[in-house]
PDB file of N, CA and C in Angstrom:
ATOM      1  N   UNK A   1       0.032 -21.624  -9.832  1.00  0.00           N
ATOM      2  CA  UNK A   1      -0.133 -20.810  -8.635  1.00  0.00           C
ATOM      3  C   UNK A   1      -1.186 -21.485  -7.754  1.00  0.00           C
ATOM      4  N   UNK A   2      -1.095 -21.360  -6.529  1.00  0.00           N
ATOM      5  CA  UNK A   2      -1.745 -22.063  -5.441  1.00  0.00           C
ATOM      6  C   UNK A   2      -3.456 -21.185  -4.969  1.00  0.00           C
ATOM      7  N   UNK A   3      -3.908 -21.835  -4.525  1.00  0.00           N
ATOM      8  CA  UNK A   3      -5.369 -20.827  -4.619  1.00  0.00           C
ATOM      9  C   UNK A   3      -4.763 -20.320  -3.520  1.00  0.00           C
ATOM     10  N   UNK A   4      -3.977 -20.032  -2.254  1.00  0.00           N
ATOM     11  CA  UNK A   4      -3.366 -19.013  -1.320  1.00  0.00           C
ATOM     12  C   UNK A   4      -2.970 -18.008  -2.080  1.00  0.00           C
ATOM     13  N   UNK A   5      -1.937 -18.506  -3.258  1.00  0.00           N
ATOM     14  CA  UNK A   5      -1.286 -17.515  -3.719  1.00  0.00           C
ATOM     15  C   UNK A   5      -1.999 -16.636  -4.507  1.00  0.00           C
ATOM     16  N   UNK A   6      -2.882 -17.365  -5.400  1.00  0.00           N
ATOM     17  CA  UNK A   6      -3.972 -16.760  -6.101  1.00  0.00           C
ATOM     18  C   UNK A   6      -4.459 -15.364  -5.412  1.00  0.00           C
ATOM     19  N   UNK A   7      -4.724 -16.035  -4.153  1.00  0.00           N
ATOM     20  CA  UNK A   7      -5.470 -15.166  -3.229  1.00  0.00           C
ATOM     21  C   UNK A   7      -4.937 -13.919  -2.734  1.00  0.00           C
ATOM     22  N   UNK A   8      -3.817 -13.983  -2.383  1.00  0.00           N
ATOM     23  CA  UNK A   8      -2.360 -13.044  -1.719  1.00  0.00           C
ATOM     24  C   UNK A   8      -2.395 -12.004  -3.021  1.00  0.00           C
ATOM     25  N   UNK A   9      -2.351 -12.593  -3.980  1.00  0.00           N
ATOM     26  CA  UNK A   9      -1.737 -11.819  -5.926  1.00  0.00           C
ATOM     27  C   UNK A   9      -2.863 -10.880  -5.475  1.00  0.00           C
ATOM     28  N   UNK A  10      -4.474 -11.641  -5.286  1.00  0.00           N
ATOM     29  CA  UNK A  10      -5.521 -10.979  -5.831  1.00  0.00           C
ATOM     30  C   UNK A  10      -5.849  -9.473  -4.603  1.00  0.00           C
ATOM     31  N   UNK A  11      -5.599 -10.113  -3.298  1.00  0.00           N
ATOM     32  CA  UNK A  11      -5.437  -8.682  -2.192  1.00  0.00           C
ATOM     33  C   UNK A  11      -4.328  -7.708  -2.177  1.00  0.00           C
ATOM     34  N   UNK A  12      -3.711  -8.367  -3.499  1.00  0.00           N
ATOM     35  CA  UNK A  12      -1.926  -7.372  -3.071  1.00  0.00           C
ATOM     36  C   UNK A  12      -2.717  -6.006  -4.339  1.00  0.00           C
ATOM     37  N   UNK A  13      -3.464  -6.625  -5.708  1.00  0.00           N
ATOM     38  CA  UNK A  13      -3.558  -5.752  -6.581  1.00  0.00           C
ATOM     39  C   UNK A  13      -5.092  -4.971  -5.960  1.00  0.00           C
ATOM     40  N   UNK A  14      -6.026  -5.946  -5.470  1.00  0.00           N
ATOM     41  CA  UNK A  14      -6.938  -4.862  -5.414  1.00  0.00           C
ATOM     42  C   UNK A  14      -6.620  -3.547  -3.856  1.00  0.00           C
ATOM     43  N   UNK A  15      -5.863  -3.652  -3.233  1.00  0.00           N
ATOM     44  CA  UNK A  15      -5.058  -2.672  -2.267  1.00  0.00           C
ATOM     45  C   UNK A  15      -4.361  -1.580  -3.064  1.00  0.00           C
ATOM     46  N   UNK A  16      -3.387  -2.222  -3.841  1.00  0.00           N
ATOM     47  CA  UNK A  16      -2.970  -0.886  -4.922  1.00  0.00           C
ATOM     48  C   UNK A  16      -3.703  -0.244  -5.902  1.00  0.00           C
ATOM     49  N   UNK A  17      -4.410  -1.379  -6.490  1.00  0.00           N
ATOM     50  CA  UNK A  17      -5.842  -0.352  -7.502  1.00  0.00           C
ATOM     51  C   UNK A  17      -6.466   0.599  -6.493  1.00  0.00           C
ATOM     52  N   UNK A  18      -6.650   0.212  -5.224  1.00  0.00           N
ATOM     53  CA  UNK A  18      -7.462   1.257  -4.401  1.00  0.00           C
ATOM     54  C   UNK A  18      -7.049   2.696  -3.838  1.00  0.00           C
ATOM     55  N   UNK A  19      -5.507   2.327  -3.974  1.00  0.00           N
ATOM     56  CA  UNK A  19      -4.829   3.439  -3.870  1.00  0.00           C
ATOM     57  C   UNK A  19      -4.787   4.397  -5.010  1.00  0.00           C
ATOM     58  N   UNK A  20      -5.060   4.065  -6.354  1.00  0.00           N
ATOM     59  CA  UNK A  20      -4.907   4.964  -6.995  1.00  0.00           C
ATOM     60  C   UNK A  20      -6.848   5.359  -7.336  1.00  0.00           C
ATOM     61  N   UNK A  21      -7.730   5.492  -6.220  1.00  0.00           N
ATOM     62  CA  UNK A  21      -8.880   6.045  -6.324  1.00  0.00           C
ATOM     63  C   UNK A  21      -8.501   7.824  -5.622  1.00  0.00           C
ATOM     64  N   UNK A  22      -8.891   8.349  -7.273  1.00  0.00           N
ATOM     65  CA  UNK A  22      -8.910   9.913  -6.423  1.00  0.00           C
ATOM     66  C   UNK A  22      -9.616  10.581  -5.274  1.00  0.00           C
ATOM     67  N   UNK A  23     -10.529   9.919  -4.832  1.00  0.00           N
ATOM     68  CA  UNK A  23     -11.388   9.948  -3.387  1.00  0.00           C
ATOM     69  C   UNK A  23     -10.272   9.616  -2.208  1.00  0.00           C
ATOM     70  N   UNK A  24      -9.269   9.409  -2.500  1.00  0.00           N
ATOM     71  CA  UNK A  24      -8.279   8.190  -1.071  1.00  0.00           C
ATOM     72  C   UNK A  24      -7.957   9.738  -0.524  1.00  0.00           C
ATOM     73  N   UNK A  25      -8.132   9.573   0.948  1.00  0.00           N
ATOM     74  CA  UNK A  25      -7.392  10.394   1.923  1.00  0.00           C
ATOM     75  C   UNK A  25      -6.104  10.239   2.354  1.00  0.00           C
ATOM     76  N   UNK A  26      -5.099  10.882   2.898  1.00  0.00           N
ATOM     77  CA  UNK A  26      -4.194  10.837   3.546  1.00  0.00           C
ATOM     78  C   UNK A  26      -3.997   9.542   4.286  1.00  0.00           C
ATOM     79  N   UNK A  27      -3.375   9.320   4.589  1.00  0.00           N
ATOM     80  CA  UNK A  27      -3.016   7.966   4.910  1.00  0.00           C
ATOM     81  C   UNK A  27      -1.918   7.475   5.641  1.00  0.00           C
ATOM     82  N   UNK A  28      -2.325   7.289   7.362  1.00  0.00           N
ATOM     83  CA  UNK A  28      -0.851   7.180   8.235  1.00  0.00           C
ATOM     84  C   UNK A  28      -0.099   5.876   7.669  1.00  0.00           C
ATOM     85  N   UNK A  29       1.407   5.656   7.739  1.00  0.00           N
ATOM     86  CA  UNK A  29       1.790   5.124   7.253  1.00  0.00           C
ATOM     87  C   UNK A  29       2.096   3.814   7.990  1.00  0.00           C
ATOM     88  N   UNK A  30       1.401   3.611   9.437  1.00  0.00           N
ATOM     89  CA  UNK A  30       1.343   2.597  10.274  1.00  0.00           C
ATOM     90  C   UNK A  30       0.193   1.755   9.755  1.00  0.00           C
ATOM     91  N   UNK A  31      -0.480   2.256   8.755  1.00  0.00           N
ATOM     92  CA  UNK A  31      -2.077   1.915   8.718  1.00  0.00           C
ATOM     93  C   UNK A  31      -1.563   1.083   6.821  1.00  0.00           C
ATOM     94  N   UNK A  32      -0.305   0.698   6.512  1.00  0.00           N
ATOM     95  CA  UNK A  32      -0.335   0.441   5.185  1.00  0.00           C
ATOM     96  C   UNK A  32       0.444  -0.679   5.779  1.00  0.00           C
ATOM     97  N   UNK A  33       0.000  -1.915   5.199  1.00  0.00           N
ATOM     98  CA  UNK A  33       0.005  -3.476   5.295  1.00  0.00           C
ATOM     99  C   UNK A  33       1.782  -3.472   5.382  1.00  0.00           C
ATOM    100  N   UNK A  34       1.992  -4.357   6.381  1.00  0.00           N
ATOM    101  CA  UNK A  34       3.398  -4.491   7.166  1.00  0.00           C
ATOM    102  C   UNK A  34       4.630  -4.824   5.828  1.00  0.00           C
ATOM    103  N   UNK A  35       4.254  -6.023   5.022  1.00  0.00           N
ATOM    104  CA  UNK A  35       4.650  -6.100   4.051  1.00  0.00           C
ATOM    105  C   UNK A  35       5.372  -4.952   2.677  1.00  0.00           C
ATOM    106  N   UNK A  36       4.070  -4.226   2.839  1.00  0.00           N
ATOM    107  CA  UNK A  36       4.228  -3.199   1.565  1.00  0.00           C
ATOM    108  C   UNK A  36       5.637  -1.907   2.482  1.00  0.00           C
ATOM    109  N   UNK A  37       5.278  -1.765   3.523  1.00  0.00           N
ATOM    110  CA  UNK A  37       5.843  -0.428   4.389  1.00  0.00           C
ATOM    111  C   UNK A  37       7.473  -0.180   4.243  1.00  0.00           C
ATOM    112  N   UNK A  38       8.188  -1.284   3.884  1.00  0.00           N
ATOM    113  CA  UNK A  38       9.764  -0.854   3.589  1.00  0.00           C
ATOM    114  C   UNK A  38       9.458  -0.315   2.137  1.00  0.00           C
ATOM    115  N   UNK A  39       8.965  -0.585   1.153  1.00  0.00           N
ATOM    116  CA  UNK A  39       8.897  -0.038  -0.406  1.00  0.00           C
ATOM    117  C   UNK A  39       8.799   1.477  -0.454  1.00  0.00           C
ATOM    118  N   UNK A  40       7.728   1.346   0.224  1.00  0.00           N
ATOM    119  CA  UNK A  40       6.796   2.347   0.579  1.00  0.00           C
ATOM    120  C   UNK A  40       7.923   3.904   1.148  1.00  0.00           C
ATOM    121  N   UNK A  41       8.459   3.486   1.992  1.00  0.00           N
ATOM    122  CA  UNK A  41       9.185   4.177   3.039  1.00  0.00           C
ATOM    123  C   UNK A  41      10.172   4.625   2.134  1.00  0.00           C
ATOM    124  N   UNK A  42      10.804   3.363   1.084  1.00  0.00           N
ATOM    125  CA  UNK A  42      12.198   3.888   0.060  1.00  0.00           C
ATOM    126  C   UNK A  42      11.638   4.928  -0.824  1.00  0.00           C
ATOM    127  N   UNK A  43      10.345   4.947  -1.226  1.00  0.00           N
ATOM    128  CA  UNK A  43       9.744   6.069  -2.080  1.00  0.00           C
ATOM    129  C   UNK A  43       9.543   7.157  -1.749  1.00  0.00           C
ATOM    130  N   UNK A  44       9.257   7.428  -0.456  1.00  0.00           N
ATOM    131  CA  UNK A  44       9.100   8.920  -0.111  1.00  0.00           C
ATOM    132  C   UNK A  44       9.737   9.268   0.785  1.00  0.00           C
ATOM    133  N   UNK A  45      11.400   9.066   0.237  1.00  0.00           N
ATOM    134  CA  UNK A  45      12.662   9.309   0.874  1.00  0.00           C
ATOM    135  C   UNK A  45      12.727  10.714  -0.142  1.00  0.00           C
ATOM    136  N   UNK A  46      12.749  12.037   0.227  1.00  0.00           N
ATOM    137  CA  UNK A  46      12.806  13.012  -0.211  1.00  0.00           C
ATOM    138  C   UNK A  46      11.492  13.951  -0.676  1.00  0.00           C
ATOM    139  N   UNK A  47      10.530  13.061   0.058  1.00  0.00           N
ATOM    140  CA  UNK A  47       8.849  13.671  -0.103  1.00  0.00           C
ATOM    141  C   UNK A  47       8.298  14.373   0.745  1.00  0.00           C
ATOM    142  N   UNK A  48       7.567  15.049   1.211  1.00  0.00           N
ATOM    143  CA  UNK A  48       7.003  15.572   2.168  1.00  0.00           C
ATOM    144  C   UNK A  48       5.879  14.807   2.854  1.00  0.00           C
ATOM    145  N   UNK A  49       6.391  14.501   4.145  1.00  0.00           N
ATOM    146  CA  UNK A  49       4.817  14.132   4.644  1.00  0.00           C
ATOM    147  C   UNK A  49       4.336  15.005   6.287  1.00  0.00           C
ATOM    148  N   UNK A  50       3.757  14.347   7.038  1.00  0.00           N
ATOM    149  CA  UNK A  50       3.496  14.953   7.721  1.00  0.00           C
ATOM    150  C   UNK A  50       2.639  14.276   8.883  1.00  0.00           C
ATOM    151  N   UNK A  51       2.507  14.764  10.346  1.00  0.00           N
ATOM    152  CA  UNK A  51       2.243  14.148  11.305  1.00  0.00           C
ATOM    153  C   UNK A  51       0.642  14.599  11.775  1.00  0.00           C
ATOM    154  N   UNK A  52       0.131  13.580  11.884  1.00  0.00           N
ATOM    155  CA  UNK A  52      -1.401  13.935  12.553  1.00  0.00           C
ATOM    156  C   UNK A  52      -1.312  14.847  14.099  1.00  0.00           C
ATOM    157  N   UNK A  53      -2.614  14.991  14.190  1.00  0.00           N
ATOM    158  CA  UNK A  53      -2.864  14.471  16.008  1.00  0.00           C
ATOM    159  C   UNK A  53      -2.408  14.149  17.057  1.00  0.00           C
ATOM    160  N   UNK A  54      -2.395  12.747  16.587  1.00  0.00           N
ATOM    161  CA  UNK A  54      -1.598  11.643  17.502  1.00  0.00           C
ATOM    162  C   UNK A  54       0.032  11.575  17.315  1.00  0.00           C
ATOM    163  N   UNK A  55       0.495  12.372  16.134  1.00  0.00           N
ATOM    164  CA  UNK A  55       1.717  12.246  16.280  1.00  0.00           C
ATOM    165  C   UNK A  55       2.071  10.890  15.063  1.00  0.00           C
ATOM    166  N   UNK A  56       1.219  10.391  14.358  1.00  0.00           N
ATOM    167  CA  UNK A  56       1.722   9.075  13.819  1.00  0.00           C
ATOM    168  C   UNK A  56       1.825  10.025  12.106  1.00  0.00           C
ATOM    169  N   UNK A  57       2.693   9.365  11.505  1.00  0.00           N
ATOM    170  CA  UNK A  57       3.673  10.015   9.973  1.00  0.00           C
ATOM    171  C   UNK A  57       2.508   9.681   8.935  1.00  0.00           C
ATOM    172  N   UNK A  58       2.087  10.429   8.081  1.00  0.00           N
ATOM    173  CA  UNK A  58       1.284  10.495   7.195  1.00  0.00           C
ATOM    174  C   UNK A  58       1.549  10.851   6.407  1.00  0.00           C
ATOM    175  N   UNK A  59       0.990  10.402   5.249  1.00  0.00           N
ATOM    176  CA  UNK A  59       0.997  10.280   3.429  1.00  0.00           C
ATOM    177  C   UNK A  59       0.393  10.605   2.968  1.00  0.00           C
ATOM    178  N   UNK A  60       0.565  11.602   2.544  1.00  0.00           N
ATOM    179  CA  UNK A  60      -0.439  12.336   1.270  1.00  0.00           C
ATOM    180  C   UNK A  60      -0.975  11.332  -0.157  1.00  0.00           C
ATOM    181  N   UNK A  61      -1.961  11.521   0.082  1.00  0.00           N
ATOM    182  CA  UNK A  61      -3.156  10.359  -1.451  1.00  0.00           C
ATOM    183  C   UNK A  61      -2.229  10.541  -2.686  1.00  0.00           C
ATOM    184  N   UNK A  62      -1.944  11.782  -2.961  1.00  0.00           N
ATOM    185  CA  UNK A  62      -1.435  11.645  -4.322  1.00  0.00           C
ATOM    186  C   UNK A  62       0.011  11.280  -4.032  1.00  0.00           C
ATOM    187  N   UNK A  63       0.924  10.791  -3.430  1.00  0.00           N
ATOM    188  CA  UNK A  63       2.139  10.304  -2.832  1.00  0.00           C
ATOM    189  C   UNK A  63       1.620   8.471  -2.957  1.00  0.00           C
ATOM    190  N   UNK A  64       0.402   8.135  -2.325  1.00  0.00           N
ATOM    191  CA  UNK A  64       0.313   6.664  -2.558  1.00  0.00           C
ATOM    192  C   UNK A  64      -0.154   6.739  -3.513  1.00  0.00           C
ATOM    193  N   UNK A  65      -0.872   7.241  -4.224  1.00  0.00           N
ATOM    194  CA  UNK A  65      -1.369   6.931  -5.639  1.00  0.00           C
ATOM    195  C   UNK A  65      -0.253   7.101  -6.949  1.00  0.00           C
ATOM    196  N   UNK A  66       0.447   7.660  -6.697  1.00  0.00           N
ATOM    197  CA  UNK A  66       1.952   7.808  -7.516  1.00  0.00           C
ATOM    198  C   UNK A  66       3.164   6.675  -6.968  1.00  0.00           C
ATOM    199  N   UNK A  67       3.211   6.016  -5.816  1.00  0.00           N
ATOM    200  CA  UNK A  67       3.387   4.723  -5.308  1.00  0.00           C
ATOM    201  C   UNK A  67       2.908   3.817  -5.911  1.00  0.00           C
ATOM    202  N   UNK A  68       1.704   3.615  -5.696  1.00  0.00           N
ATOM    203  CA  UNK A  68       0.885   2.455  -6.290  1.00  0.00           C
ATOM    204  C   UNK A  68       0.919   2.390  -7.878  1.00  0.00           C
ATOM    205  N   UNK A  69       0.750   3.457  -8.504  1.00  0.00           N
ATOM    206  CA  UNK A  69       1.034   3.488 -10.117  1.00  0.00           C
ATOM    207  C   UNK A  69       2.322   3.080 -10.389  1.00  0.00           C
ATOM    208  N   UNK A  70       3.342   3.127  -9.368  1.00  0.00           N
ATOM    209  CA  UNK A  70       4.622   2.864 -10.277  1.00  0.00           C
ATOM    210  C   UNK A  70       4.884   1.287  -9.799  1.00  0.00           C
ATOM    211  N   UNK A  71       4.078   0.713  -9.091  1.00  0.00           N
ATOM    212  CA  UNK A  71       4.349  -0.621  -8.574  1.00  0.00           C
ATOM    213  C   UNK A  71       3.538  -1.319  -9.641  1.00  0.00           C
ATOM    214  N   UNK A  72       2.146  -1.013 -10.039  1.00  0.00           N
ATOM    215  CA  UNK A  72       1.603  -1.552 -10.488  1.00  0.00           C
ATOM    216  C   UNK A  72       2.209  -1.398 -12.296  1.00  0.00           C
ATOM    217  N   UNK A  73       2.473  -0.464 -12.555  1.00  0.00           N
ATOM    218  CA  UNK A  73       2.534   0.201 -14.206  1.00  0.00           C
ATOM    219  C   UNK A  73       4.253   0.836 -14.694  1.00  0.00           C
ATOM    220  N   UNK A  74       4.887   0.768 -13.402  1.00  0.00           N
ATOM    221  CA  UNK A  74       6.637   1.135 -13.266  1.00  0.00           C
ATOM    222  C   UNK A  74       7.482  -0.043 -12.797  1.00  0.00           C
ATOM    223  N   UNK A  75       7.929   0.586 -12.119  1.00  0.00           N
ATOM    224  CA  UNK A  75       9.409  -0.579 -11.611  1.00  0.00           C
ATOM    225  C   UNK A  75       9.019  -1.631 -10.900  1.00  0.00           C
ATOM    226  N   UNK A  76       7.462  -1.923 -10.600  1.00  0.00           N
ATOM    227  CA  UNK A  76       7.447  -2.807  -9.478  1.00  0.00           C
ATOM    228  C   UNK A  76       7.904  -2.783  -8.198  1.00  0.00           C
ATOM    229  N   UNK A  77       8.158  -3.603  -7.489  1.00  0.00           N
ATOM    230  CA  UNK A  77       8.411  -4.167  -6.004  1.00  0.00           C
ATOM    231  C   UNK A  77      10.243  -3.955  -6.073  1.00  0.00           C
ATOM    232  N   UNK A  78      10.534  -3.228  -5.166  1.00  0.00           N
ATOM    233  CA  UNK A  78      11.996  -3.562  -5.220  1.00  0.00           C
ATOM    234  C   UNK A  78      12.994  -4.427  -4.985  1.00  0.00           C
ATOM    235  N   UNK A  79      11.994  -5.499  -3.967  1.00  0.00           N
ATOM    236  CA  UNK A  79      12.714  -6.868  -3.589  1.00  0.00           C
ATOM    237  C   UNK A  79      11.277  -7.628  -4.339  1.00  0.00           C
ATOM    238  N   UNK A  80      11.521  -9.139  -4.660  1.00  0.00           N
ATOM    239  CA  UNK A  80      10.787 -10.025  -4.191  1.00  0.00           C
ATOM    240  C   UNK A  80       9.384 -10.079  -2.897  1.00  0.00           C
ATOM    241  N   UNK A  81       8.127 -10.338  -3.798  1.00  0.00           N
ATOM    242  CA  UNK A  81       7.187 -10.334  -2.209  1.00  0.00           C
ATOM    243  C   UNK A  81       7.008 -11.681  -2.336  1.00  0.00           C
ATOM    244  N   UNK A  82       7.386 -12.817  -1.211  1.00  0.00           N
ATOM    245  CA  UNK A  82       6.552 -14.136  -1.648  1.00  0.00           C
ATOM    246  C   UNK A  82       5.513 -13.946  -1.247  1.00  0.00           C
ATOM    247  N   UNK A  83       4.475 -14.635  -1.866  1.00  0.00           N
ATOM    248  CA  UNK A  83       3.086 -14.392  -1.273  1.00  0.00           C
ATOM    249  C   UNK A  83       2.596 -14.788  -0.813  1.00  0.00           C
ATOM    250  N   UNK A  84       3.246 -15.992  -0.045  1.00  0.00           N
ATOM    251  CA  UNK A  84       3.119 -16.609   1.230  1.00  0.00           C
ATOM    252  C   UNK A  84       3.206 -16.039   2.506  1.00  0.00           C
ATOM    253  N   UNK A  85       3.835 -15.103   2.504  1.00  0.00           N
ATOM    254  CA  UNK A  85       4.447 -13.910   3.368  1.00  0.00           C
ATOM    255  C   UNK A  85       3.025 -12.742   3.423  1.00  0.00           C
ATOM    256  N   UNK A  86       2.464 -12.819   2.685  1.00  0.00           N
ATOM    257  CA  UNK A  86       1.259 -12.075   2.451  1.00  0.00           C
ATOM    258  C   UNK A  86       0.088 -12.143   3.022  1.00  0.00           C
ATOM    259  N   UNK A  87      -0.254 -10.902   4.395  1.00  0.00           N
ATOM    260  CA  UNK A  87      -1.315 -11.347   5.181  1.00  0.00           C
ATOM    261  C   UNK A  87      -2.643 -10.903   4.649  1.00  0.00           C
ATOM    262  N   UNK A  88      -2.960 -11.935   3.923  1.00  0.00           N
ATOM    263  CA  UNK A  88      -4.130 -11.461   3.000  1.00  0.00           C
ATOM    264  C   UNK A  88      -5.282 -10.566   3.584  1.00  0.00           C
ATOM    265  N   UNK A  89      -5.369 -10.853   5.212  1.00  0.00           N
ATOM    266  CA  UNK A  89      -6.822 -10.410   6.034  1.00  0.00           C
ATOM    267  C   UNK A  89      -6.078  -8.928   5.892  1.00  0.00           C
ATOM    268  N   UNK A  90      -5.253  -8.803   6.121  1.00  0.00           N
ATOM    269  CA  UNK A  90      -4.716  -7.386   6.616  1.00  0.00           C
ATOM    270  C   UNK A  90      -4.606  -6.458   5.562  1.00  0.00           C
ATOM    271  N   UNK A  91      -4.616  -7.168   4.049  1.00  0.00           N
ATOM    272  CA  UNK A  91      -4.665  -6.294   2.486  1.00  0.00           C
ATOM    273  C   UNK A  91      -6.029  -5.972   2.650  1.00  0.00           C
ATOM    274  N   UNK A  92      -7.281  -7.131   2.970  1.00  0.00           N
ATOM    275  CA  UNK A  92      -8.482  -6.994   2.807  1.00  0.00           C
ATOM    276  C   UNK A  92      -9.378  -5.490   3.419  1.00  0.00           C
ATOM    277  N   UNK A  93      -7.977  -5.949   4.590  1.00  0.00           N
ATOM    278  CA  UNK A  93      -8.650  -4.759   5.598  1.00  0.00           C
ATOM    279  C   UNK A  93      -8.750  -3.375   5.434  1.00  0.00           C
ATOM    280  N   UNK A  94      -7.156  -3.609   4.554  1.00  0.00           N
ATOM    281  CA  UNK A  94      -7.242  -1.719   4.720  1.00  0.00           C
ATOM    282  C   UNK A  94      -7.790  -1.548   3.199  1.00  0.00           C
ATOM    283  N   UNK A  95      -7.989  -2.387   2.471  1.00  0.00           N
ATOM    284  CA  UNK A  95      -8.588  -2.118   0.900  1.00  0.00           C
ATOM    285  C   UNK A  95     -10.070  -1.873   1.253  1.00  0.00           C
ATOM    286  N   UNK A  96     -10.756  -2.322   2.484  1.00  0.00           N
ATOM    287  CA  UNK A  96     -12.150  -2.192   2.800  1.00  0.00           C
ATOM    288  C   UNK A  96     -11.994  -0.678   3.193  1.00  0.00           C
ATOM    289  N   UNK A  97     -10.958  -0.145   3.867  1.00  0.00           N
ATOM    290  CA  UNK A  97     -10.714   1.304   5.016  1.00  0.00           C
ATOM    291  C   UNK A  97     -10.402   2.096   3.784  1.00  0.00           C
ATOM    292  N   UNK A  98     -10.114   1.959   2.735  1.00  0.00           N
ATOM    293  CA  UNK A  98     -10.279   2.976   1.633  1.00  0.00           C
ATOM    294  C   UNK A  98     -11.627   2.873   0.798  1.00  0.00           C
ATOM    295  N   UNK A  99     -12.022   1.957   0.823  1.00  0.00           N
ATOM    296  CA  UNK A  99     -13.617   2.044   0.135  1.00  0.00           C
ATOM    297  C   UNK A  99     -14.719   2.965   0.678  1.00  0.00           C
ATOM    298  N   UNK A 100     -14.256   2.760   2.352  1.00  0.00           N
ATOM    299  CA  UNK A 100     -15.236   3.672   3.443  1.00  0.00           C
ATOM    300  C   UNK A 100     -15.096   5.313   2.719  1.00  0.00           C
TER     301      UNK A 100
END
């Protein structure tokens, strides 16, 4: 593995470990890394979510944290992610926006 890829592996898991912190808030679904958002979208095809404020579609914590557990500890990814394809700044980012 390439130290990119290294790198991509290492922002893809610490983003989903962060999702399954019971502190995580709700979570618009514009705001979850471009990459992850088709998976994402096939999972809570029959879930409830719900619209802010502004009008943008939101995810309930225990919805990504039951996401993230089954990616990380279930079925995985439903396609292939290369991880070249993987905008590492943009995992970093929102893994920092759940630490806040």
């Amino acid at each position: 593995m390439t130290s990119s890829s290294q790198d991509a592996y290492q922002a893809l898991r610490d983003y989903l470990n962060g999702l399954l912190n019971p502190s995580l808030a709700d979570q618009a679904l514009a705001d979850v890394p471009a990459a992850l958002r088709p998976g994402l979208e096939a999972f809570m095809t029959g879930k409830t979510e719900y619209q802010d404020e502004a009008g943008r579609r939101m995810i309930y914590a225990a919805d990504l944290a039951a996401w993230a557990a089954d990616l990380i500890y279930g079925a995985g990814l439903t396609a292939p992610l290369p991880l070249a394809t993987v905008d590492v700044a943009a995992l970093r980012a929102a893994t920092l926006r759940h630490a806040a």
